[in-house]
PDB file of N, CA and C in Angstrom:
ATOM      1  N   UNK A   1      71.355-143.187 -22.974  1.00  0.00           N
ATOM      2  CA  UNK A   1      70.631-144.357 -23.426  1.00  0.00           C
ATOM      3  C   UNK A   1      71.519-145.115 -24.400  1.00  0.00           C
ATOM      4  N   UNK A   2      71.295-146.460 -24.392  1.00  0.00           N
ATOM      5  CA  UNK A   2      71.967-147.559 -25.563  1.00  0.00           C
ATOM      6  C   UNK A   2      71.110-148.418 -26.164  1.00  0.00           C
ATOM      7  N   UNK A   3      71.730-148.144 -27.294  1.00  0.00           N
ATOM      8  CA  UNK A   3      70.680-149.206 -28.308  1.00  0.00           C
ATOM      9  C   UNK A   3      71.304-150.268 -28.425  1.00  0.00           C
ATOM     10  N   UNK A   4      70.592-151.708 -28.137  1.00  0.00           N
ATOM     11  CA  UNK A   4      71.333-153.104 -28.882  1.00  0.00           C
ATOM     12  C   UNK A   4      70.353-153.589 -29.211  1.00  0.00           C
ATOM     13  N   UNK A   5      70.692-154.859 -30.416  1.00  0.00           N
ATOM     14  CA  UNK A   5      69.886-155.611 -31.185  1.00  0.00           C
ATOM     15  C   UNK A   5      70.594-156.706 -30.561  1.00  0.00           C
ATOM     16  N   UNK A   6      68.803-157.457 -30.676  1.00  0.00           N
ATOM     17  CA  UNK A   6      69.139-158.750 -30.045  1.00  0.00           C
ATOM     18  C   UNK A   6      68.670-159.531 -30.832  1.00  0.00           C
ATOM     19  N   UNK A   7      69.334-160.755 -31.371  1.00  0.00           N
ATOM     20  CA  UNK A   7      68.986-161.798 -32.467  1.00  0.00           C
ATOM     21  C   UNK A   7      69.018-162.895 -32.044  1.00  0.00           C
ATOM     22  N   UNK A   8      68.025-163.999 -32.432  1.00  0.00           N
ATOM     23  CA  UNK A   8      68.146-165.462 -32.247  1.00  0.00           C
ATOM     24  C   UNK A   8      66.319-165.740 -32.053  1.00  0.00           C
ATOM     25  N   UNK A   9      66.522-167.113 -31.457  1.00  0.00           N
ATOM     26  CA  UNK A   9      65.175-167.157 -31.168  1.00  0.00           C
ATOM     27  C   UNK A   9      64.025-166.196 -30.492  1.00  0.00           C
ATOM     28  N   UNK A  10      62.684-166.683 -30.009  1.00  0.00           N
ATOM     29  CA  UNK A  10      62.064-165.915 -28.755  1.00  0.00           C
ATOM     30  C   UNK A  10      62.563-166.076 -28.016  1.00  0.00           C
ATOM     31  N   UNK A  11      62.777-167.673 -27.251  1.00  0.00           N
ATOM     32  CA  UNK A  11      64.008-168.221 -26.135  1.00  0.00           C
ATOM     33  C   UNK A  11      65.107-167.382 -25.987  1.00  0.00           C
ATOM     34  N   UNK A  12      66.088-167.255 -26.992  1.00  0.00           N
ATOM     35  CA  UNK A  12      67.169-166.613 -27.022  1.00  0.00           C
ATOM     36  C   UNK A  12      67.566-165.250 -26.276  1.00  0.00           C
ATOM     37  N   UNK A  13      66.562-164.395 -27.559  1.00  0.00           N
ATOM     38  CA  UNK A  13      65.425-162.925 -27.112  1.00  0.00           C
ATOM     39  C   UNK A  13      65.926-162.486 -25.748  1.00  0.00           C
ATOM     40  N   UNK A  14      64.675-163.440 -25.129  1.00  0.00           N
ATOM     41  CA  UNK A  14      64.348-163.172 -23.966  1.00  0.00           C
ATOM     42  C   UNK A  14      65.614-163.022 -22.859  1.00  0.00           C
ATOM     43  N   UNK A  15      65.938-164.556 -22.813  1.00  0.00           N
ATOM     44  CA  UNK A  15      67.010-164.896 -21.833  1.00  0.00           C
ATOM     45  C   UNK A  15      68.237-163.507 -22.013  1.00  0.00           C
ATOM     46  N   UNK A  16      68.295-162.995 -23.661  1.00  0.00           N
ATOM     47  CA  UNK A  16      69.362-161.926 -23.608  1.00  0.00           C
ATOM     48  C   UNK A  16      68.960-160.584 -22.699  1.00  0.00           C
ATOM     49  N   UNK A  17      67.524-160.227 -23.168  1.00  0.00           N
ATOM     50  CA  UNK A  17      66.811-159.214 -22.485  1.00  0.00           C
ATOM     51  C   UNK A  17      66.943-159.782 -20.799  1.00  0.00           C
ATOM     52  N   UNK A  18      66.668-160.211 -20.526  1.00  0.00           N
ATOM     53  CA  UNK A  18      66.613-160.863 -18.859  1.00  0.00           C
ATOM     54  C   UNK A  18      68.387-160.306 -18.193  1.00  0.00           C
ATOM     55  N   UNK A  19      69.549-160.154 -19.407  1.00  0.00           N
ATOM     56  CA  UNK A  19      70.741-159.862 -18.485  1.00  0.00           C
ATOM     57  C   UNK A  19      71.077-158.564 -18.593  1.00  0.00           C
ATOM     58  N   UNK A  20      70.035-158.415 -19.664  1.00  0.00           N
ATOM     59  CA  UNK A  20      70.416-156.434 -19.645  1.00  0.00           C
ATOM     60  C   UNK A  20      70.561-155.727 -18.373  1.00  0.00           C
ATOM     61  N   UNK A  21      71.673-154.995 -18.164  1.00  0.00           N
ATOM     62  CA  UNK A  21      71.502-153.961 -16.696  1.00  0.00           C
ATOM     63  C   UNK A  21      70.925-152.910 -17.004  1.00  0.00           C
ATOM     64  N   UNK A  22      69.881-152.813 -16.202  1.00  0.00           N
ATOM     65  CA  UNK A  22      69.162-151.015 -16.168  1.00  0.00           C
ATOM     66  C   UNK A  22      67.869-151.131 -16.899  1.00  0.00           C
ATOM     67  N   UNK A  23      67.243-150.392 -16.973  1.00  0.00           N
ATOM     68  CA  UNK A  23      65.676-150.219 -17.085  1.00  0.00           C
ATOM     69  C   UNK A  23      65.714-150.459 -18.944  1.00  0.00           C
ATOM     70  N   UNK A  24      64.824-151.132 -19.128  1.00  0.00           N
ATOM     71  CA  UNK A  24      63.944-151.374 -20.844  1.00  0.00           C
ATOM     72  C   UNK A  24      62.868-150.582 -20.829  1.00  0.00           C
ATOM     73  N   UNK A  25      62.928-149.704 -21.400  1.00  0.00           N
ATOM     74  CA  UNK A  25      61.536-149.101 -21.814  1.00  0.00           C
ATOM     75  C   UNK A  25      61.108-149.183 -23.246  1.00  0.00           C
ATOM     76  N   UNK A  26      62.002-149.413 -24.111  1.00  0.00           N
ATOM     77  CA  UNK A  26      60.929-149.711 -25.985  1.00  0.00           C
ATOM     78  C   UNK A  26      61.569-151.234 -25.907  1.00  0.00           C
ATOM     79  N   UNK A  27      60.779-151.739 -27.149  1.00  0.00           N
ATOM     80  CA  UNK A  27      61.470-152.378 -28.118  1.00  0.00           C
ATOM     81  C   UNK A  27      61.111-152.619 -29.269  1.00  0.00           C
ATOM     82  N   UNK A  28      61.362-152.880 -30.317  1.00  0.00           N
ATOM     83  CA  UNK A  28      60.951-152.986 -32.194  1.00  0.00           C
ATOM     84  C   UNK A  28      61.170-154.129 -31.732  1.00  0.00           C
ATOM     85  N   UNK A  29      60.064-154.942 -32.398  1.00  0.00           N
ATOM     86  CA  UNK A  29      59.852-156.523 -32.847  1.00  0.00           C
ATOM     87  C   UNK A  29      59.470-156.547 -34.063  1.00  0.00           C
ATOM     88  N   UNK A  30      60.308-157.312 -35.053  1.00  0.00           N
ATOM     89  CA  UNK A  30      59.939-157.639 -35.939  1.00  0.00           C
ATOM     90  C   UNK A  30      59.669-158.962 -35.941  1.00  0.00           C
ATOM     91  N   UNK A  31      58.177-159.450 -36.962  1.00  0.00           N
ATOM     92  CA  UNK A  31      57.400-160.890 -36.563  1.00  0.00           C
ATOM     93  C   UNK A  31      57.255-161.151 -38.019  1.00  0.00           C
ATOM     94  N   UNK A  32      58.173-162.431 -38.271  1.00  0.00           N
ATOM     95  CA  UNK A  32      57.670-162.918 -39.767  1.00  0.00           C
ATOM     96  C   UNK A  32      56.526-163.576 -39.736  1.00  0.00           C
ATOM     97  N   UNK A  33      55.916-163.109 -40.822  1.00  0.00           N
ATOM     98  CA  UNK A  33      54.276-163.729 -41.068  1.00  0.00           C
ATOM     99  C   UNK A  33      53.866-164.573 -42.163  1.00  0.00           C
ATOM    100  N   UNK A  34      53.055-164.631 -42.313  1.00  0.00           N
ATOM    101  CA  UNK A  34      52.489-165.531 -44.234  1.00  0.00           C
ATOM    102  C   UNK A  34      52.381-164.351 -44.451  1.00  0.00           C
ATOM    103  N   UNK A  35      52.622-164.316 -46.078  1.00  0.00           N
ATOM    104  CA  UNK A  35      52.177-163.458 -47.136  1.00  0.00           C
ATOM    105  C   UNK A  35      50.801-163.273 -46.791  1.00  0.00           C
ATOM    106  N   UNK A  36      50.506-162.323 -46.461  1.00  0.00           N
ATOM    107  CA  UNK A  36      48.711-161.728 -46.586  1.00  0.00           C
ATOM    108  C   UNK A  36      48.071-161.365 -47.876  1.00  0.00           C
ATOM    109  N   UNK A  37      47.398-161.580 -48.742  1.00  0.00           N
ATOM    110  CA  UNK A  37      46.861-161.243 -50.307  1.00  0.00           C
ATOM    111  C   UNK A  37      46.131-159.873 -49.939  1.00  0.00           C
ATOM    112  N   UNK A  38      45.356-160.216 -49.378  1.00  0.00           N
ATOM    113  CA  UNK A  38      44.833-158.563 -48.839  1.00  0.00           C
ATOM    114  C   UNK A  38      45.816-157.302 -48.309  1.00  0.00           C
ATOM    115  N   UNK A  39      46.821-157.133 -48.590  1.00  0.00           N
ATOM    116  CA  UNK A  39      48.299-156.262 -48.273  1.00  0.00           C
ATOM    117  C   UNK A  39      47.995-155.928 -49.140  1.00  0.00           C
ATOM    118  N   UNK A  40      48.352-154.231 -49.417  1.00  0.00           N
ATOM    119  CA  UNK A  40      48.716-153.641 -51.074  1.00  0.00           C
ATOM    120  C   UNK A  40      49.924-154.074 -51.193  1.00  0.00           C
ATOM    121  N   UNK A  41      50.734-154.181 -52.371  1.00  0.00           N
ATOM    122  CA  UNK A  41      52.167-154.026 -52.447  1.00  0.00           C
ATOM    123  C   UNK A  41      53.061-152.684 -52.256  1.00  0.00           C
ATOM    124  N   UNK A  42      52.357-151.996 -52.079  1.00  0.00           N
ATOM    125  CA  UNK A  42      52.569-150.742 -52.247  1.00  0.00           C
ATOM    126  C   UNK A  42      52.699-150.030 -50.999  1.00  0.00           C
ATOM    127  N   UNK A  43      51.763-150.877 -50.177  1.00  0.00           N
ATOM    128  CA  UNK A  43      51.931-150.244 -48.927  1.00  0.00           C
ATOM    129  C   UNK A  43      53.028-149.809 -48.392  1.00  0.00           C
ATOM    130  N   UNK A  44      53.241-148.868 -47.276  1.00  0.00           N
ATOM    131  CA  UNK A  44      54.377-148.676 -46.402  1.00  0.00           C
ATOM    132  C   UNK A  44      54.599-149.442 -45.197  1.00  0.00           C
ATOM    133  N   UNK A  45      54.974-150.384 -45.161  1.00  0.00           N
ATOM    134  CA  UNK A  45      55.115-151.453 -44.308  1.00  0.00           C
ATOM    135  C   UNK A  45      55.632-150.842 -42.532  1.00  0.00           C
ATOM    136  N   UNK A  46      56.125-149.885 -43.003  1.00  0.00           N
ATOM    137  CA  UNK A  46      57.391-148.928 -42.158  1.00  0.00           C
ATOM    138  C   UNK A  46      56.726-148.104 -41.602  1.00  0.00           C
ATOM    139  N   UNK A  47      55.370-147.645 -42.330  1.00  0.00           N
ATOM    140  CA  UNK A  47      54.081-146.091 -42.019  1.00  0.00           C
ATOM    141  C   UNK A  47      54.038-146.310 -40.494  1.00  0.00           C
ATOM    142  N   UNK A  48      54.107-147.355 -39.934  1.00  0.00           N
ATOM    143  CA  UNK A  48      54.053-147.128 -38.574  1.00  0.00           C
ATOM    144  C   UNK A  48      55.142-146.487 -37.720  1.00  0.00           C
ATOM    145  N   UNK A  49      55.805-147.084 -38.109  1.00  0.00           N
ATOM    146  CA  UNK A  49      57.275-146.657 -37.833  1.00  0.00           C
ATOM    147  C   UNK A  49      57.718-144.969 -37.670  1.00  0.00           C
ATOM    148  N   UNK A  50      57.402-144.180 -38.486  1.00  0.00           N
ATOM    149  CA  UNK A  50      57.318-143.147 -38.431  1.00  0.00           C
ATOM    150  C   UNK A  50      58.015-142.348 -37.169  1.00  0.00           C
ATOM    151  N   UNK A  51      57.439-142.407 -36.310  1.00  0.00           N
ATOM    152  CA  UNK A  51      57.298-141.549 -34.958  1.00  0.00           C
ATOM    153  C   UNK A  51      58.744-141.603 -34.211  1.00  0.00           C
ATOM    154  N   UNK A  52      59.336-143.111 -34.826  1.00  0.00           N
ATOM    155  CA  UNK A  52      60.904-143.151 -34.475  1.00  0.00           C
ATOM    156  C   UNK A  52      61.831-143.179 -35.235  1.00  0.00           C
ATOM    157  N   UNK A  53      61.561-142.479 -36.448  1.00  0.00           N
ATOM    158  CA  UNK A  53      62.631-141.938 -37.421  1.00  0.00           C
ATOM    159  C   UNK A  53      62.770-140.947 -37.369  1.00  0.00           C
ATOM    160  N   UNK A  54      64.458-140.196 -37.987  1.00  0.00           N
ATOM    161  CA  UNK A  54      64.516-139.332 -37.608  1.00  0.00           C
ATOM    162  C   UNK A  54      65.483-138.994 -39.318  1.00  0.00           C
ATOM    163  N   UNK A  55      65.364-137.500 -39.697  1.00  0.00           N
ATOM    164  CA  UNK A  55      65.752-136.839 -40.835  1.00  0.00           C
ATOM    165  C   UNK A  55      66.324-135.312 -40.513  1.00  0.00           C
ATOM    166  N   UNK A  56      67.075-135.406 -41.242  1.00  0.00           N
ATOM    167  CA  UNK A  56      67.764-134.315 -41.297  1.00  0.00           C
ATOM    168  C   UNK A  56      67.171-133.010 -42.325  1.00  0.00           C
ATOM    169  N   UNK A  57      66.530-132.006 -42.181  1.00  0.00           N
ATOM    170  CA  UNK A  57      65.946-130.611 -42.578  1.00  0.00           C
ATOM    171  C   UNK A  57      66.677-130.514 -44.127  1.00  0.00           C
ATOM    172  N   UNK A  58      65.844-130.393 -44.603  1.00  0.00           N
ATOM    173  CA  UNK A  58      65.934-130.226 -45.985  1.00  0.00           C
ATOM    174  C   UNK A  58      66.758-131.387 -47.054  1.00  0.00           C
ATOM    175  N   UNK A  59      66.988-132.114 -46.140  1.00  0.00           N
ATOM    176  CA  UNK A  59      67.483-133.407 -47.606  1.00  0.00           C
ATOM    177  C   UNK A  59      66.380-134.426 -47.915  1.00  0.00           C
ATOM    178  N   UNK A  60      67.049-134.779 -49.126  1.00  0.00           N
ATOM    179  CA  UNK A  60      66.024-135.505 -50.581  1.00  0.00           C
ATOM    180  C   UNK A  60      66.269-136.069 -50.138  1.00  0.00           C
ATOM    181  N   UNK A  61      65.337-137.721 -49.879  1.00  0.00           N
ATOM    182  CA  UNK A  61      65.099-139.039 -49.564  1.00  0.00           C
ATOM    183  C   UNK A  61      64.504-139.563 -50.494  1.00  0.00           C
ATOM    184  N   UNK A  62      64.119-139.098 -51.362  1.00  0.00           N
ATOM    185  CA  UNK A  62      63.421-139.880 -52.829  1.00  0.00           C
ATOM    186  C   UNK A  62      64.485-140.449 -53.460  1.00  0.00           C
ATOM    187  N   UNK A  63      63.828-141.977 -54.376  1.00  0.00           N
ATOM    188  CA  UNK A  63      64.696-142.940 -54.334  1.00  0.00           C
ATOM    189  C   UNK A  63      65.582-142.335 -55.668  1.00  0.00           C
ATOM    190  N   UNK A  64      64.598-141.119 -56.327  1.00  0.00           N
ATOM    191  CA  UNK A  64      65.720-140.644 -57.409  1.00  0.00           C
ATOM    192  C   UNK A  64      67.074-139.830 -56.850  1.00  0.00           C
ATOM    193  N   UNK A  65      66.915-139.037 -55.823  1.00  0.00           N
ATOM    194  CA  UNK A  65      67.564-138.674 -55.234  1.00  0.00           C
ATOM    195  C   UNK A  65      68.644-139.766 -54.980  1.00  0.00           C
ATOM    196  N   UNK A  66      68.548-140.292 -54.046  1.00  0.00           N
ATOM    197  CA  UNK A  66      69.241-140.939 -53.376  1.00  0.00           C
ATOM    198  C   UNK A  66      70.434-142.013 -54.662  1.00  0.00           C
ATOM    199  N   UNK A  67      69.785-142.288 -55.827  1.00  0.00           N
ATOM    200  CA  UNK A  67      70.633-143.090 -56.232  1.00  0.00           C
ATOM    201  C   UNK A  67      71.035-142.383 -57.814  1.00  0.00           C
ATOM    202  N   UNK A  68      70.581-141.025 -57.618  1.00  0.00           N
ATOM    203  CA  UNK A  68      71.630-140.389 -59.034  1.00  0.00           C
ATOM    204  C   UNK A  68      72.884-139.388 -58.725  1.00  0.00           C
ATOM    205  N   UNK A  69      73.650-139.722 -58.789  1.00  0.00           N
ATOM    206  CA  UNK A  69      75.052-139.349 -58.309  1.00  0.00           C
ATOM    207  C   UNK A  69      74.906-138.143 -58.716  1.00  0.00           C
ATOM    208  N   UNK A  70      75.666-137.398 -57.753  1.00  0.00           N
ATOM    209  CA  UNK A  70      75.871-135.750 -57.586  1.00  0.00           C
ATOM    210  C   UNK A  70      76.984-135.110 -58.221  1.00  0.00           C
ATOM    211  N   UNK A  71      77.015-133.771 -58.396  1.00  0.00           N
ATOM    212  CA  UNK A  71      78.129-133.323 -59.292  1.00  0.00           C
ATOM    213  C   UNK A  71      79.389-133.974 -58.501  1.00  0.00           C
ATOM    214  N   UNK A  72      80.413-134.382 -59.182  1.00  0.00           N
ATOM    215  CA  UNK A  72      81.830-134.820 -58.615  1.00  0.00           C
ATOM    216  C   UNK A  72      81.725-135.977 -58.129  1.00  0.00           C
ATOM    217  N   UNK A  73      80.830-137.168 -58.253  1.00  0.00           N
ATOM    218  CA  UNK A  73      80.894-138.025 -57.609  1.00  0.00           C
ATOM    219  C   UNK A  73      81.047-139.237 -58.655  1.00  0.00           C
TER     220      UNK A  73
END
């Protein structure tokens, strides 16, 4: 399988998807919207997302983690 990102318009999109060779079975769309007031800020925008991420067994992903430098670094 190959992953590509396709950028530009819907027009664009499409016409790129239309020359792909070989079968499409997913795709992630991202759709800019209005600000919604009823959104938490807090929310996980991504919570859906879930099911197609992928992590590696036993490492820290917390944002303290991730951005306090490790011995020797």
């Amino acid at each position: 399988m190959n992953a590509q990102v396709l950028r530009g318009s819907k027009q664009e999109i499409a016409e790129s998807l239309t020359r792909i060779v070989g079968e499409v079975r997913e795709a992630i769309v991202f759709i800019d919207e209005e600000p919604d007031a009823s959104v938490d800020p807090g929310e996980d925008i991504f919570a859906e997302m879930e099911p197609f991420t992928s992590s590696a067994g036993g490492a820290d992903y917390t944002r303290e983690a991730i951005y306090t430098p490790m011995e020797g670094e």
